[in-house]
PDB file of N, CA and C in Angstrom:
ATOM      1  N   UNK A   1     121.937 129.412 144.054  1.00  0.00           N
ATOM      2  CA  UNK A   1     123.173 130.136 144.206  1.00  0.00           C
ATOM      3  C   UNK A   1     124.335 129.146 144.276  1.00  0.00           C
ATOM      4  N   UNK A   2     125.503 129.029 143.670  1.00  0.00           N
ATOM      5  CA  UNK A   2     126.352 128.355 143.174  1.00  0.00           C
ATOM      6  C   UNK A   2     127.586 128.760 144.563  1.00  0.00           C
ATOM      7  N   UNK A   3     127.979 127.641 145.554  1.00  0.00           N
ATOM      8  CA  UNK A   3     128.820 128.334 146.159  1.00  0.00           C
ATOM      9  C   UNK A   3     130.359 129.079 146.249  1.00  0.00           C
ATOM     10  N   UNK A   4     130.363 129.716 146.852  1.00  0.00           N
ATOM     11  CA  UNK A   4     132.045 130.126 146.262  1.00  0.00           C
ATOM     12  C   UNK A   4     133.010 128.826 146.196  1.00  0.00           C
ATOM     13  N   UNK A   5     134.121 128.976 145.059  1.00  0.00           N
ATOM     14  CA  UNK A   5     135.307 128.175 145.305  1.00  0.00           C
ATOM     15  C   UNK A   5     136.154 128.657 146.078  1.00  0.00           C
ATOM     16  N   UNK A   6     136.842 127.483 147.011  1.00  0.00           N
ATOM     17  CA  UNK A   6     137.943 127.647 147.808  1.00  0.00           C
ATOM     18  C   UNK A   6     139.083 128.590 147.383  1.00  0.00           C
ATOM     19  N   UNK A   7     139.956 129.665 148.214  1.00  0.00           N
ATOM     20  CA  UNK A   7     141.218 129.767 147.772  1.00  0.00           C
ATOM     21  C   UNK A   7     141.717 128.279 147.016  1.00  0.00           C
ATOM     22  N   UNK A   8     142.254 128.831 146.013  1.00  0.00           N
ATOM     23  CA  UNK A   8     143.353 127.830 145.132  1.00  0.00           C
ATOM     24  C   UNK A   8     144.934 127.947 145.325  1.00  0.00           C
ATOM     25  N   UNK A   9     145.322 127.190 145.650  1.00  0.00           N
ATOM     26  CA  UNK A   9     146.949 127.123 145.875  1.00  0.00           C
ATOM     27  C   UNK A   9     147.116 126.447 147.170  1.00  0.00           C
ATOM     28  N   UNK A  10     148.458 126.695 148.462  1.00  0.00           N
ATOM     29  CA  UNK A  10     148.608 126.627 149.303  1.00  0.00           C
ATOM     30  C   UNK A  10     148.682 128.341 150.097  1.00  0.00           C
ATOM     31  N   UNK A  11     148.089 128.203 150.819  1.00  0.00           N
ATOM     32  CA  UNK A  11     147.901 129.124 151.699  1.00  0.00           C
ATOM     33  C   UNK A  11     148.100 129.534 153.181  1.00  0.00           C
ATOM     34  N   UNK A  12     149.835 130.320 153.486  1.00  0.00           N
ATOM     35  CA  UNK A  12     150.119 129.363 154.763  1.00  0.00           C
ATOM     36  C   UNK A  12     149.280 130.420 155.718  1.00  0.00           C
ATOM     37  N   UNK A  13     149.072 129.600 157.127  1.00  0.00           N
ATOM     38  CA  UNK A  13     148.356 130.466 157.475  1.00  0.00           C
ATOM     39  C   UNK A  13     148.621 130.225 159.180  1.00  0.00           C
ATOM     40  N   UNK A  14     150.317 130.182 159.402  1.00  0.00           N
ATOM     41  CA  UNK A  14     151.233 130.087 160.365  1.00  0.00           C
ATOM     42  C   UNK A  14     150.890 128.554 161.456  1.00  0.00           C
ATOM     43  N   UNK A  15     151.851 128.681 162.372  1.00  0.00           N
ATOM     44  CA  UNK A  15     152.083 127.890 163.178  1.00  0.00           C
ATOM     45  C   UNK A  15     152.392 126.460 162.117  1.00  0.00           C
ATOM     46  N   UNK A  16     152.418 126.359 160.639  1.00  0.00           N
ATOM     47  CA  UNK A  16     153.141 125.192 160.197  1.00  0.00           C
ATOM     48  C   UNK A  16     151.741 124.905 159.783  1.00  0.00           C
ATOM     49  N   UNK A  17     150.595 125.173 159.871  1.00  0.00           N
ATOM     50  CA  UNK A  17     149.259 125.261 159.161  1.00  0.00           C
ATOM     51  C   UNK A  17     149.134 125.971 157.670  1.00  0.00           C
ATOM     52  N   UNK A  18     148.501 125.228 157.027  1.00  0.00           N
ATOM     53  CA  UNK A  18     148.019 125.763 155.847  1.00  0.00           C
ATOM     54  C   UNK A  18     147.030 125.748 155.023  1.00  0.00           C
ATOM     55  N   UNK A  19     146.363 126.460 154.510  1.00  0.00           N
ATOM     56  CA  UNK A  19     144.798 126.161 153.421  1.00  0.00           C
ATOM     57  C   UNK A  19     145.332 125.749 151.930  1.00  0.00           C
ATOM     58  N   UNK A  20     144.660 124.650 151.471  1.00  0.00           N
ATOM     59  CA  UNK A  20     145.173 124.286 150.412  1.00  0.00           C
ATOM     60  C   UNK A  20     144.098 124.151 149.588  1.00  0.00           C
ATOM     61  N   UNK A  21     143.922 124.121 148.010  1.00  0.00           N
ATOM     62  CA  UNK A  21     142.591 123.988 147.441  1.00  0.00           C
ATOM     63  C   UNK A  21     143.404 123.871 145.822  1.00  0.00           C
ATOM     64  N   UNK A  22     142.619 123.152 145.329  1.00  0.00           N
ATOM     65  CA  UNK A  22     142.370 122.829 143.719  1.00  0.00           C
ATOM     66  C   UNK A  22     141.463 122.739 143.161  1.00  0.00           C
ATOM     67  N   UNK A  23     141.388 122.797 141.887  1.00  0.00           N
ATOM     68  CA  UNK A  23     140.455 122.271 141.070  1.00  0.00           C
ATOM     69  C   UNK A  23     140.578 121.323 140.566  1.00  0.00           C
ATOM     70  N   UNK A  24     140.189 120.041 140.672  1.00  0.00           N
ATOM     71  CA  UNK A  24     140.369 118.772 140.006  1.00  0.00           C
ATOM     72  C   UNK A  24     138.758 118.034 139.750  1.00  0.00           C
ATOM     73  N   UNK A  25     137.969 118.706 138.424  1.00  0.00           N
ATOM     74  CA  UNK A  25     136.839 117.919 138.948  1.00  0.00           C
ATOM     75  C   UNK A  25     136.426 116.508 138.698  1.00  0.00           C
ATOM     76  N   UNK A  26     137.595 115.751 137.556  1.00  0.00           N
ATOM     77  CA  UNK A  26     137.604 114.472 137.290  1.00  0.00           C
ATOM     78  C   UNK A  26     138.299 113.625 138.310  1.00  0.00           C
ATOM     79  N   UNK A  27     138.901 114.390 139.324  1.00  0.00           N
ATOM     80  CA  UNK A  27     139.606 113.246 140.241  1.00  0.00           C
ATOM     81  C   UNK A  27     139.000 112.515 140.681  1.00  0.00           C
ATOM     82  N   UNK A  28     139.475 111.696 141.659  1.00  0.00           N
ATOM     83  CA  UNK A  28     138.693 110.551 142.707  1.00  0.00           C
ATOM     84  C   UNK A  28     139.654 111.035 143.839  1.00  0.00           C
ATOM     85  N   UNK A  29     140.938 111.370 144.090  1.00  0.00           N
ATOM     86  CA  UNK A  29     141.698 111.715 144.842  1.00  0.00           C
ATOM     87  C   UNK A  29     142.682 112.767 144.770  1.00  0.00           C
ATOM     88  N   UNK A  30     142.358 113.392 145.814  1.00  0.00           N
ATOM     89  CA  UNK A  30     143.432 114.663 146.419  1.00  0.00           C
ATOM     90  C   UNK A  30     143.780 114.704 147.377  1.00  0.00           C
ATOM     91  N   UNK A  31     145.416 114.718 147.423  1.00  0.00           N
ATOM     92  CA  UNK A  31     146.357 115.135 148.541  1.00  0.00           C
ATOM     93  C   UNK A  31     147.235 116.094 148.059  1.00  0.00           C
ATOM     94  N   UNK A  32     148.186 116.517 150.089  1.00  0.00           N
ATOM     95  CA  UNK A  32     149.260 117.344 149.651  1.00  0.00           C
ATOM     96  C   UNK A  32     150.349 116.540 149.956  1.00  0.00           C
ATOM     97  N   UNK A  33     151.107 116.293 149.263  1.00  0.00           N
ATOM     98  CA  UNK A  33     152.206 115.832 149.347  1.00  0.00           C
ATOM     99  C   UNK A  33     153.702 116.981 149.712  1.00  0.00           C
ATOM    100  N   UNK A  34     153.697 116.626 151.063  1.00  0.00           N
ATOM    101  CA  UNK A  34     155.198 117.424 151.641  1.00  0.00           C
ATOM    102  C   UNK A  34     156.339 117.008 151.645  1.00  0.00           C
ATOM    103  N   UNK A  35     156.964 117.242 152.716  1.00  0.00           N
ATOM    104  CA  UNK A  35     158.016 116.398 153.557  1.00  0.00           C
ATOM    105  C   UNK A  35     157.803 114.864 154.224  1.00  0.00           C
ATOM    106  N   UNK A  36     156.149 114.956 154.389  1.00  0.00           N
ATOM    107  CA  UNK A  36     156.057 113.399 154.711  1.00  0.00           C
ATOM    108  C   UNK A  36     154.836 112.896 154.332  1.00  0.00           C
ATOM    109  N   UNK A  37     154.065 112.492 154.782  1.00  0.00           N
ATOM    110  CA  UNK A  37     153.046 111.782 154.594  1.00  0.00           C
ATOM    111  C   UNK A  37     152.278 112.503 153.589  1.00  0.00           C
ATOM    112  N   UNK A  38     150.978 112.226 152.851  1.00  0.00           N
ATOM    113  CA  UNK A  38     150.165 112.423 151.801  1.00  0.00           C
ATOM    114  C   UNK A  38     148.954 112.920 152.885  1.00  0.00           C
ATOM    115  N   UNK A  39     148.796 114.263 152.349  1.00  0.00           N
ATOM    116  CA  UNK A  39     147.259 114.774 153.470  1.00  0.00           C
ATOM    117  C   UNK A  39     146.526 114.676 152.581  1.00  0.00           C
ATOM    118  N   UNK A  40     145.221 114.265 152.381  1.00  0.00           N
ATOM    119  CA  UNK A  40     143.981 114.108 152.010  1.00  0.00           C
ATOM    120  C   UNK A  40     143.302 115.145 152.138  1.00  0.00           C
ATOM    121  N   UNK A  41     142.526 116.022 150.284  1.00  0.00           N
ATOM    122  CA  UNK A  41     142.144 116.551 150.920  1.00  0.00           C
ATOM    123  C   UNK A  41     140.602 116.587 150.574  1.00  0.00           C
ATOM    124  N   UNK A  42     139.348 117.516 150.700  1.00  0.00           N
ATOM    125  CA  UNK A  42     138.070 116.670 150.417  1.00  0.00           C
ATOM    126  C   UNK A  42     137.444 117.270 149.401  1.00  0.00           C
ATOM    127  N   UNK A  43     136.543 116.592 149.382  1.00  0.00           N
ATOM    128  CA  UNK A  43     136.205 116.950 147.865  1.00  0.00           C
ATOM    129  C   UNK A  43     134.881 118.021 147.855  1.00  0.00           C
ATOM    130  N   UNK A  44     134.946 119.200 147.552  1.00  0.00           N
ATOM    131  CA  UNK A  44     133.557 120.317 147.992  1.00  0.00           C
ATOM    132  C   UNK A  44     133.250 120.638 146.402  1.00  0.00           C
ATOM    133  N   UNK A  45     132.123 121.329 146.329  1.00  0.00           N
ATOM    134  CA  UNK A  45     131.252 121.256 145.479  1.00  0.00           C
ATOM    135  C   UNK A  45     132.420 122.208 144.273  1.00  0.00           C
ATOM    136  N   UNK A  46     131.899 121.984 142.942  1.00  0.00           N
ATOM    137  CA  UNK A  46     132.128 122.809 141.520  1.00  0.00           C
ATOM    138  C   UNK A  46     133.267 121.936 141.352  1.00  0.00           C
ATOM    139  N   UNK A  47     133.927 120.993 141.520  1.00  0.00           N
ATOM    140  CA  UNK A  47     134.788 120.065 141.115  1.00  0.00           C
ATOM    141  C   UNK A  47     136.092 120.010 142.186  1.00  0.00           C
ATOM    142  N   UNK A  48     135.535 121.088 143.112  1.00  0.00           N
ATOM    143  CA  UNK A  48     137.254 121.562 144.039  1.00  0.00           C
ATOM    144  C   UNK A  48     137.451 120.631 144.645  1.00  0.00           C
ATOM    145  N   UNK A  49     138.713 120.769 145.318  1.00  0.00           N
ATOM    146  CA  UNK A  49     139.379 120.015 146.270  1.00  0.00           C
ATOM    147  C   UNK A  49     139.860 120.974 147.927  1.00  0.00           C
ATOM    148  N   UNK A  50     139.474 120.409 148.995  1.00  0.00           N
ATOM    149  CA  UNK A  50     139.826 121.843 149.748  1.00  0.00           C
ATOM    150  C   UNK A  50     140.534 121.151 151.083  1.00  0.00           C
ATOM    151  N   UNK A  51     141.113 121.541 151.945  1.00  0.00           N
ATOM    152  CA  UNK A  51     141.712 121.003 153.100  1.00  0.00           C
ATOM    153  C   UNK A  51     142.498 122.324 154.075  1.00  0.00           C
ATOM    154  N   UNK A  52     142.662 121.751 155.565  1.00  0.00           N
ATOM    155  CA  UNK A  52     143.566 122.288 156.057  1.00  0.00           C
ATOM    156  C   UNK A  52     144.713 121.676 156.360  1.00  0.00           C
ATOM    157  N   UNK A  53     146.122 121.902 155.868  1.00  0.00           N
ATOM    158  CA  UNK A  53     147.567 120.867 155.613  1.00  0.00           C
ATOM    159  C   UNK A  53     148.494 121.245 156.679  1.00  0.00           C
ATOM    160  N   UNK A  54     148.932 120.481 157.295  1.00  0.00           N
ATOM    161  CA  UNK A  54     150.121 120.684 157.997  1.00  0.00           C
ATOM    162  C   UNK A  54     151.633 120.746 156.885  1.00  0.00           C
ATOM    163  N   UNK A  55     151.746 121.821 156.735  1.00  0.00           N
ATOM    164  CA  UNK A  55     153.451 122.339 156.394  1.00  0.00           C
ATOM    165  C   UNK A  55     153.974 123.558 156.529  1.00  0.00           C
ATOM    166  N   UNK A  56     155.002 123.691 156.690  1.00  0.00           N
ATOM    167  CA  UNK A  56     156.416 124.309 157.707  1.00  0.00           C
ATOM    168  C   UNK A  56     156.347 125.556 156.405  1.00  0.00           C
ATOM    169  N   UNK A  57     156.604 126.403 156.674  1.00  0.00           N
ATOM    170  CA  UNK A  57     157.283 127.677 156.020  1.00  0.00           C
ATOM    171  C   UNK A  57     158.141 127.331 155.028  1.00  0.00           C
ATOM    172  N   UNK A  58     157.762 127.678 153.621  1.00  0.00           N
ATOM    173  CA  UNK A  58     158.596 127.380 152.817  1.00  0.00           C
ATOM    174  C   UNK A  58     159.056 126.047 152.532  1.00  0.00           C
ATOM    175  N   UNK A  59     158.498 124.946 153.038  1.00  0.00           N
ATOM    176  CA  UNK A  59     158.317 123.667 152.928  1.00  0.00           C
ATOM    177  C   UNK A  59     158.116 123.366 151.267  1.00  0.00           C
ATOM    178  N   UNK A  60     158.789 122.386 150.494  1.00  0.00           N
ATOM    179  CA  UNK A  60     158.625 122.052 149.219  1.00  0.00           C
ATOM    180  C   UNK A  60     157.251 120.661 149.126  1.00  0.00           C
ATOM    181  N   UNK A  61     156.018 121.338 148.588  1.00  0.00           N
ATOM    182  CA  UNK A  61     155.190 120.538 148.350  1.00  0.00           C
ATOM    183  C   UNK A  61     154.467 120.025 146.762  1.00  0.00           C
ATOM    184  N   UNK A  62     154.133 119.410 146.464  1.00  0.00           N
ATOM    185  CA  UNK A  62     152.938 118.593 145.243  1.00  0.00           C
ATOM    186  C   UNK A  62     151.320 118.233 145.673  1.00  0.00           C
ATOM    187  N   UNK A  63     151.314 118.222 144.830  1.00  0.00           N
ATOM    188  CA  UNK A  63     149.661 117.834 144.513  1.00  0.00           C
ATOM    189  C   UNK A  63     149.796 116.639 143.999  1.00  0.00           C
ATOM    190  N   UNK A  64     148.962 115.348 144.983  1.00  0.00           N
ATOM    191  CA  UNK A  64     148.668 114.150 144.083  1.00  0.00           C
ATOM    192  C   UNK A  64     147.203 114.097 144.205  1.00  0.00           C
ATOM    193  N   UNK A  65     146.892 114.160 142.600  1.00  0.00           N
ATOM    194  CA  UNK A  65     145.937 113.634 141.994  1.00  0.00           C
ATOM    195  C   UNK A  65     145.687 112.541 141.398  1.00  0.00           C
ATOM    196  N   UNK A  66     145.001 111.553 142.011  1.00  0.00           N
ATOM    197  CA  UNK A  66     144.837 110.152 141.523  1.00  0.00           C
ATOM    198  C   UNK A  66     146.054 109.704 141.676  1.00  0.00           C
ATOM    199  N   UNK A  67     147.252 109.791 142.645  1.00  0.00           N
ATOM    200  CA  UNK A  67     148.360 109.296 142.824  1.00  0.00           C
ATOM    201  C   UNK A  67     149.020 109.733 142.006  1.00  0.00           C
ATOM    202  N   UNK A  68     149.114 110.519 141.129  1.00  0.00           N
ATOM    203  CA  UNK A  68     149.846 110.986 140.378  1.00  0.00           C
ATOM    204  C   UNK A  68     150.858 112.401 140.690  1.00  0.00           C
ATOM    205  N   UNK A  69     151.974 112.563 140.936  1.00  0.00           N
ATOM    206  CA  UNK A  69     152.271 114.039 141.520  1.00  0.00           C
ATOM    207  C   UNK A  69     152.075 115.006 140.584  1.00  0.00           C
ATOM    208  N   UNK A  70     151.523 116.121 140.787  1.00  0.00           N
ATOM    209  CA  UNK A  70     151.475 117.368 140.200  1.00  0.00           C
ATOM    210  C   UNK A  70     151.733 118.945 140.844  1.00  0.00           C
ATOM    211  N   UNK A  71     152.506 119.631 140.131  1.00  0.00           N
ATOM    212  CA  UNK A  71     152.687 121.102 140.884  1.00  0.00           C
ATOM    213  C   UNK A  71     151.734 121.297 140.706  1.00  0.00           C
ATOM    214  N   UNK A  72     151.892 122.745 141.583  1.00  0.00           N
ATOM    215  CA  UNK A  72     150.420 123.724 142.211  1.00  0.00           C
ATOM    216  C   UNK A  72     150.581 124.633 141.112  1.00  0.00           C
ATOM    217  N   UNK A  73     149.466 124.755 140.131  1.00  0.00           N
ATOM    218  CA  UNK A  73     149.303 125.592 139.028  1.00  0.00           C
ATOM    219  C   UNK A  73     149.465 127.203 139.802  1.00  0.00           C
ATOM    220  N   UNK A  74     148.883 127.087 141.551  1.00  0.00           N
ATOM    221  CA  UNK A  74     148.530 128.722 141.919  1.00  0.00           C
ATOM    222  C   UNK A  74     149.226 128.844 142.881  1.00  0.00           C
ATOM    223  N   UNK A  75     151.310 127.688 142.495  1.00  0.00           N
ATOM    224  CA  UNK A  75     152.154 128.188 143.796  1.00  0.00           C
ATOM    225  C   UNK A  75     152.632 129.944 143.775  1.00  0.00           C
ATOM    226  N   UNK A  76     153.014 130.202 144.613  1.00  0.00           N
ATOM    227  CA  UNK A  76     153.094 131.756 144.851  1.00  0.00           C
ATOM    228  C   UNK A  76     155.066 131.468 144.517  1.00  0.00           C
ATOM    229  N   UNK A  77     155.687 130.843 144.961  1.00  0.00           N
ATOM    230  CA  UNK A  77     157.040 130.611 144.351  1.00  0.00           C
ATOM    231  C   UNK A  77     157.253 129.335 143.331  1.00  0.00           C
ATOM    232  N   UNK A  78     158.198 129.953 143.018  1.00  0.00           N
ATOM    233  CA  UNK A  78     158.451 128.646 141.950  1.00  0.00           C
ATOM    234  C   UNK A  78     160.247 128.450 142.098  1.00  0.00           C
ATOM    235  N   UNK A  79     160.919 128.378 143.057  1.00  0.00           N
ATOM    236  CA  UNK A  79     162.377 128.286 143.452  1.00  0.00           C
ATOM    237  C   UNK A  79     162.869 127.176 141.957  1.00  0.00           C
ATOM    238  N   UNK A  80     162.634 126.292 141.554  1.00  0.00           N
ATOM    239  CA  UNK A  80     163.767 125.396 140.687  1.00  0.00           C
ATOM    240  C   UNK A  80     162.271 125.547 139.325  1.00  0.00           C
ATOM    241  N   UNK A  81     161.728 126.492 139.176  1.00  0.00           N
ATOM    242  CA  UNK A  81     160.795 126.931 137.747  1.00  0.00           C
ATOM    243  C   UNK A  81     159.646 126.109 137.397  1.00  0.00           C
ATOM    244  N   UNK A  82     159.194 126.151 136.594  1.00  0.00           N
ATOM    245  CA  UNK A  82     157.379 125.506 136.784  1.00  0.00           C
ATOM    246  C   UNK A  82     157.362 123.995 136.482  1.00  0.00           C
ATOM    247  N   UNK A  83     158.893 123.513 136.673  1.00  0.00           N
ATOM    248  CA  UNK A  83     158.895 121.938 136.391  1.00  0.00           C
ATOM    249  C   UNK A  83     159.078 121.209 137.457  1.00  0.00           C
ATOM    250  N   UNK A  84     159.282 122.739 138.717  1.00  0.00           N
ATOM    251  CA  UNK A  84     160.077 121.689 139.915  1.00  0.00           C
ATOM    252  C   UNK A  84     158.740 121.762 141.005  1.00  0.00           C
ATOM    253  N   UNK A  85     159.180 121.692 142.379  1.00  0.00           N
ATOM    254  CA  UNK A  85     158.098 121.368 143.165  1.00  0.00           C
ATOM    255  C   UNK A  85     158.107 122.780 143.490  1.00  0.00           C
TER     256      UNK A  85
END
C-alpha cells in the first residue's frame, strides 16, 4: 500500500503555525523561505517534501529547492500573480 501524500501548498493552521508540503522528487533540499530564516523541510516517501513552518497570517513565502527560490505551485493567493511570491 503506497502511502498517502502530504497536503501540498502552505497550510495555515493558526497561532503563526503552518503545514507545508511539495513535491520535489529530484531534490536533495527543501525549505520555506519567509520573513526570515529558511525552515527545512523533510523528505517523506513518493518524492514529497513535508514540514510544520512557523509563519504569520498572510506572511509572503517561497519554496527553496536546492537553494533555488521557487513559488508554491498550490499557493491559495497569488497577491502580485504567479511570478511573485
Amino acid at each position: 500500500m503506497t502511502p498517502a501524500a502530504p497536503p501540498l501548498g502552505v497550510i495555515p493552521q493558526g497561532d503563526g503555525r503552518a503545514l507545508a508540503g511539495v513535491w520535489a522528487p529530484r531534490a536533495a533540499s527543501v525549505a520555506v523561505l519567509g520573513d526570515g530564516t529558511p525552515q527545512p523541510l523533510e523528505r517523506v516517501p513518493g518524492g514529497f517534501w513535508a514540514g510544520d513552518v512557523s509563519l504569520a497570517p498572510a506572511e509572503r513565502y517561497r519554496f527553496l529547492v536546492d537553494g533555488a527560490e521557487r513559488e508554491d505551485p498550490c499557493a491559495r493567493a497569488r497577491p502580485e500573480g504567479v511570478r511573485g511570491p
